[in-house]
C-alpha atoms as a PDB file:
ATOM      1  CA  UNK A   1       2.555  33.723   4.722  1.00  0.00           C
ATOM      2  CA  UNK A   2      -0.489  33.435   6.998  1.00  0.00           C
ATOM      3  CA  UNK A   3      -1.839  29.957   4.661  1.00  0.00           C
ATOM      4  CA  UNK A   4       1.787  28.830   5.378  1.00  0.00           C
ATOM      5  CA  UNK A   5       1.526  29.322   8.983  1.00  0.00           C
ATOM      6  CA  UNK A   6      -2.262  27.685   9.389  1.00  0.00           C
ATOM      7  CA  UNK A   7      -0.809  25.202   7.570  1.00  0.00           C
ATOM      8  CA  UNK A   8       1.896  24.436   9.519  1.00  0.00           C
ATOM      9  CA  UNK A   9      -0.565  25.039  12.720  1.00  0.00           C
ATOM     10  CA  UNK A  10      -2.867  22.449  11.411  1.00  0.00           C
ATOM     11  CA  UNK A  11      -0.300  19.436  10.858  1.00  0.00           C
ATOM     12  CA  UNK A  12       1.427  19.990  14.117  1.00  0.00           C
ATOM     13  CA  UNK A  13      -2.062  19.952  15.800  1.00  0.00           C
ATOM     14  CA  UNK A  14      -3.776  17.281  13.771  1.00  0.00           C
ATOM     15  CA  UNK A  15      -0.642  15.333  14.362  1.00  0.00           C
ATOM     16  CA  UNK A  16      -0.498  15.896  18.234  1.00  0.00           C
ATOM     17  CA  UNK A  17      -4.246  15.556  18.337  1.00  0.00           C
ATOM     18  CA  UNK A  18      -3.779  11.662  16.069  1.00  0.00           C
ATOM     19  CA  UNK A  19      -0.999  10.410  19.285  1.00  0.00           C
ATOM     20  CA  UNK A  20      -1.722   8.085  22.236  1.00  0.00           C
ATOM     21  CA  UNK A  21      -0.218  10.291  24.892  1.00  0.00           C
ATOM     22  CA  UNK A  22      -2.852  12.957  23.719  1.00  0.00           C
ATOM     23  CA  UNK A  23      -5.459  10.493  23.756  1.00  0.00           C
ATOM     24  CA  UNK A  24      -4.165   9.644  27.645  1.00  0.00           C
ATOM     25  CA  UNK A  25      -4.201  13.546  28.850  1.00  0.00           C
ATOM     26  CA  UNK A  26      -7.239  13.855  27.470  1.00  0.00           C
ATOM     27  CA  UNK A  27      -8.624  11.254  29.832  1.00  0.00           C
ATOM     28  CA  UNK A  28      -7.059  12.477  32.178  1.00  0.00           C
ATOM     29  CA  UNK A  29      -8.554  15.577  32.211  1.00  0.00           C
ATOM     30  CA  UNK A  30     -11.757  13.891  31.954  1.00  0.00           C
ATOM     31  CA  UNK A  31     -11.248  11.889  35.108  1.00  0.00           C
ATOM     32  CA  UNK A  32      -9.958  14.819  37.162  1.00  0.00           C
ATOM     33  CA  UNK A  33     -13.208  16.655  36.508  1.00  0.00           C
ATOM     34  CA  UNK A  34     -15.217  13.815  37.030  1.00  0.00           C
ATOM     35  CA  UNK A  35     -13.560  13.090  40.312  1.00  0.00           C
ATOM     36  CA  UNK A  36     -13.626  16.851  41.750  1.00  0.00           C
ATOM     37  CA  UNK A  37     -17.379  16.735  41.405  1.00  0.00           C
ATOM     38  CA  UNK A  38     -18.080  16.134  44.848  1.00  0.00           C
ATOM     39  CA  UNK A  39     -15.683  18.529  45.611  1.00  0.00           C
ATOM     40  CA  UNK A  40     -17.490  21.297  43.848  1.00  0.00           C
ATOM     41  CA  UNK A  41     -21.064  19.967  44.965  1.00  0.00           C
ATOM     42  CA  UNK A  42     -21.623  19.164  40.933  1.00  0.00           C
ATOM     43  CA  UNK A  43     -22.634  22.274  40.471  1.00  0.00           C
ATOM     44  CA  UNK A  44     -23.786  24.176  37.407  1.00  0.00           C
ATOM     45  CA  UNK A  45     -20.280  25.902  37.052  1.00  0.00           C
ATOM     46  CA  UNK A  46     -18.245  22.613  37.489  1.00  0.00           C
ATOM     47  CA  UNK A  47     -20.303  21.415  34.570  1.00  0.00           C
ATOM     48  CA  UNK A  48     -20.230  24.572  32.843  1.00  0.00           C
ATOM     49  CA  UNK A  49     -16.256  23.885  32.602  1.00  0.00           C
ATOM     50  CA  UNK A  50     -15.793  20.755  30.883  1.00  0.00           C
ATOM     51  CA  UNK A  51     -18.495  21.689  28.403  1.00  0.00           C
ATOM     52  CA  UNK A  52     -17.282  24.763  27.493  1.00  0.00           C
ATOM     53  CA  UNK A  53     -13.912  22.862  27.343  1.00  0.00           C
ATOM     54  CA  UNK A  54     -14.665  20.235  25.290  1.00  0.00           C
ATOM     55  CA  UNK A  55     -17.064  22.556  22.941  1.00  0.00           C
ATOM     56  CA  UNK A  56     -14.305  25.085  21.956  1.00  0.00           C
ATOM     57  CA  UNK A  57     -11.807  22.115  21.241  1.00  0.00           C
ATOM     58  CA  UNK A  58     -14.431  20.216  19.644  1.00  0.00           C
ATOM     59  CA  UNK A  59     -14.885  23.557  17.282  1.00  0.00           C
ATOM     60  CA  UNK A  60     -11.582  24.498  16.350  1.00  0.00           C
ATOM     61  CA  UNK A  61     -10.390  20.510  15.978  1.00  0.00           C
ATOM     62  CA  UNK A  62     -13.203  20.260  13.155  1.00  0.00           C
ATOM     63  CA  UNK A  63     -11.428  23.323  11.233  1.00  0.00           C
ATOM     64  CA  UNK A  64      -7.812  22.213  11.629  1.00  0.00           C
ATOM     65  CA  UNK A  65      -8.527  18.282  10.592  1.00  0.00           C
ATOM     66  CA  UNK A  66     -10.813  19.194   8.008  1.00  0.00           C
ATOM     67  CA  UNK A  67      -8.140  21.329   6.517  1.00  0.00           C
ATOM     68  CA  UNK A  68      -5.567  18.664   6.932  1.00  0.00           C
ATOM     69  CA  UNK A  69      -7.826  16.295   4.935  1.00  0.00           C
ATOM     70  CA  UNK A  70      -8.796  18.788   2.323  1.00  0.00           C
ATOM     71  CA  UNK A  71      -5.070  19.183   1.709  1.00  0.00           C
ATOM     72  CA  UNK A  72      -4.159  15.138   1.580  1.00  0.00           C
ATOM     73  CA  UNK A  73      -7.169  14.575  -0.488  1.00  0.00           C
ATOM     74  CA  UNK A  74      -6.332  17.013  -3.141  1.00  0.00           C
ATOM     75  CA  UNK A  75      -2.728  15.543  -2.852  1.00  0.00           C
ATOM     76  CA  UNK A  76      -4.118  12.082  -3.750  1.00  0.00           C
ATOM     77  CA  UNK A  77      -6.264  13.243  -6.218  1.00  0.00           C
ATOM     78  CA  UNK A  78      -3.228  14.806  -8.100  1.00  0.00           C
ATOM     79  CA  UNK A  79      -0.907  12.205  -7.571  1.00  0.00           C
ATOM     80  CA  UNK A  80      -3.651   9.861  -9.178  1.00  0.00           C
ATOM     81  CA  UNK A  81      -4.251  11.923 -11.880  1.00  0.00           C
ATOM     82  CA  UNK A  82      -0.512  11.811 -12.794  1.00  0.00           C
ATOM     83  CA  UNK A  83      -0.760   8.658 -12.865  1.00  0.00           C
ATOM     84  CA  UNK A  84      -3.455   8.427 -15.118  1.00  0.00           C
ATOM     85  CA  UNK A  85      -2.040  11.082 -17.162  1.00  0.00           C
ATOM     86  CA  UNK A  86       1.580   9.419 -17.802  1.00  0.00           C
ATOM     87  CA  UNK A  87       0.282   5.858 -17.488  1.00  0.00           C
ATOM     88  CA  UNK A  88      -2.317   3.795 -19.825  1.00  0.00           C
ATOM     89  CA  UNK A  89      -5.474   4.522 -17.946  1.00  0.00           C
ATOM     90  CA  UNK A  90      -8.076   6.759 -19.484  1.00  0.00           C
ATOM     91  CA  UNK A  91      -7.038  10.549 -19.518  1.00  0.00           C
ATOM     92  CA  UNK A  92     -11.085  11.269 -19.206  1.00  0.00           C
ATOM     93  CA  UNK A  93     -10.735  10.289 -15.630  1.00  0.00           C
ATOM     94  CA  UNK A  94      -8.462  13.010 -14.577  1.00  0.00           C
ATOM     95  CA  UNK A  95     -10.743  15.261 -13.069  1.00  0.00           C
ATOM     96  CA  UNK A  96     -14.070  13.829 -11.953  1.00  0.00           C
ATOM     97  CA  UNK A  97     -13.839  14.434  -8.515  1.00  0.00           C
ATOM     98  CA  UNK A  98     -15.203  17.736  -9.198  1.00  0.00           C
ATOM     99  CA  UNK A  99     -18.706  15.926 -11.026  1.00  0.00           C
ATOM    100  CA  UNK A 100     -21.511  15.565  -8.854  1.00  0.00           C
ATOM    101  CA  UNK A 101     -22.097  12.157  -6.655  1.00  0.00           C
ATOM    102  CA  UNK A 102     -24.331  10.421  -9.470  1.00  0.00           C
ATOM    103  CA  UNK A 103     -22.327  11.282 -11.767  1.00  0.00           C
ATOM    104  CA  UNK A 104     -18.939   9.530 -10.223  1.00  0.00           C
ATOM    105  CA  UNK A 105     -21.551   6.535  -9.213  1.00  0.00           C
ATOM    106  CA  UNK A 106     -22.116   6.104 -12.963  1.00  0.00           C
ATOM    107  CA  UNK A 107     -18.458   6.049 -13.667  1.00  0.00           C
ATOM    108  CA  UNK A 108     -17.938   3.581 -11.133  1.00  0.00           C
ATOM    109  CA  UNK A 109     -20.294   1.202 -12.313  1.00  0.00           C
ATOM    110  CA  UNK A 110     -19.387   1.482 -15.381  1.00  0.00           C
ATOM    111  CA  UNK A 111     -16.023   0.393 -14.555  1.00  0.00           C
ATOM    112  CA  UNK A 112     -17.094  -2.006 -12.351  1.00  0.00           C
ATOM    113  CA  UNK A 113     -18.691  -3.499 -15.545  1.00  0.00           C
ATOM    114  CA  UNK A 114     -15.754  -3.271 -17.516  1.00  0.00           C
ATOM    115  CA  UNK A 115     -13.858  -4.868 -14.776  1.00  0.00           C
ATOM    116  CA  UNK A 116     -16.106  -8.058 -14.796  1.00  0.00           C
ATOM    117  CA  UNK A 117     -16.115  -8.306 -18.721  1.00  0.00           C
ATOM    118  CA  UNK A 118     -12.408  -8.354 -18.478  1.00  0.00           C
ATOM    119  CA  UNK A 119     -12.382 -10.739 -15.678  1.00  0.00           C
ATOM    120  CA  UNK A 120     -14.635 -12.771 -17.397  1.00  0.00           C
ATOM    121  CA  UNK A 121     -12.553 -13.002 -21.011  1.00  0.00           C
ATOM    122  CA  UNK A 122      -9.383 -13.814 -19.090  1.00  0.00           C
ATOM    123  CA  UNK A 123     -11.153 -16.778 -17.432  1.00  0.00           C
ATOM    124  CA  UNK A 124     -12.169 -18.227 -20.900  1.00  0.00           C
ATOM    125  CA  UNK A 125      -9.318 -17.354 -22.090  1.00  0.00           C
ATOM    126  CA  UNK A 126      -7.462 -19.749 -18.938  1.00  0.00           C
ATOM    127  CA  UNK A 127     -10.574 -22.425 -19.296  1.00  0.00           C
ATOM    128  CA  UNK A 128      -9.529 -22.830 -23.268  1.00  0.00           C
ATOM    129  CA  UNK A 129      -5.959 -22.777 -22.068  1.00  0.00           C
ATOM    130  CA  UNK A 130      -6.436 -25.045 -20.250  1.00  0.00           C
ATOM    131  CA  UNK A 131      -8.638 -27.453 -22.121  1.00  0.00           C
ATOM    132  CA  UNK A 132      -5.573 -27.483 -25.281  1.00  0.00           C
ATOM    133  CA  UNK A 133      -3.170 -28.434 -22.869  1.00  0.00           C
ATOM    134  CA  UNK A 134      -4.851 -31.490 -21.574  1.00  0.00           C
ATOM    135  CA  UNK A 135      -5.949 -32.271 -25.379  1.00  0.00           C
ATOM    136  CA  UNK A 136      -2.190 -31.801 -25.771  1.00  0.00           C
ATOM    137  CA  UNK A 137      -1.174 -34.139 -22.242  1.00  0.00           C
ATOM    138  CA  UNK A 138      -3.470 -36.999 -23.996  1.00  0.00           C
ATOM    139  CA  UNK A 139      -2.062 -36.515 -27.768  1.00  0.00           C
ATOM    140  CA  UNK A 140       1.772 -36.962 -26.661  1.00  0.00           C
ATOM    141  CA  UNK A 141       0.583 -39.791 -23.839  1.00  0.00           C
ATOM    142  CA  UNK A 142      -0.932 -41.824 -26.760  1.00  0.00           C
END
């Protein structure tokens, strides 16, 4: 009950927090403090206001988007590995997000590699395709 309700806490914020008009209040706010300096002499308690502000926002944002990408990342991740699981990738890939960073950097190069060999035999393969059929164009022309 109380995951469901942070969860539901989080989206609505990260959401609100991800809009223009927030953006624009925001600045707002900014300019109205900057422009009541003078007003309040900019004083140590005038500043004291926006940082605190800002700082408690800034602190409780990082929680609520963090947990909002934690929660779409592991939704990729297992949307990907279903696809990997009912498709004709390589089952041994389901999973690696939880090897360490070398590890996944040797899987990616390693399919990288793989990649370019592949690449590479389907442009020989067009090359020779190609070659035959202009053999072929200058057989029938003749």
């Amino acid at each position: 009950m109380v995951e469901k309700l942070f969860t539901r806490i989080a989206n609505t914020v990260a959401h609100i927090a991800g809009l223009a008009p927030t953006f624009a209040v925001c600045c707002l706010i900014i300019m109205v403090w900057a422009v009541s300096g003078p007003m309040f002499g900019f004083s140590d308690t005038w500043q004291l206001v926006i940082n605190t502000g800002t700082t408690i926002v800034t602190f409780l944002m990082v929680f609520l988007i963090q947990n909002t990408q934690n929660r779409d990342g592991m939704a990729i991740q297992t949307k990907l590995d279903e696809l990997i699981r009912v498709g004709k990738a390589h089952n041994t890939f389901i999973g690696i997000e939880h090897l360490t960073e070398s590890e996944v950097e040797e899987i990616r190069k390693k399919c990288e590699q793989a990649a370019k060999r592949h690449d590479q035999k389907i442009a020989d393969a067009a090359v020779k395709k190609a070659a035959a059929q202009k053999r072929g164009s200058k057989t029938r022309a003749a």
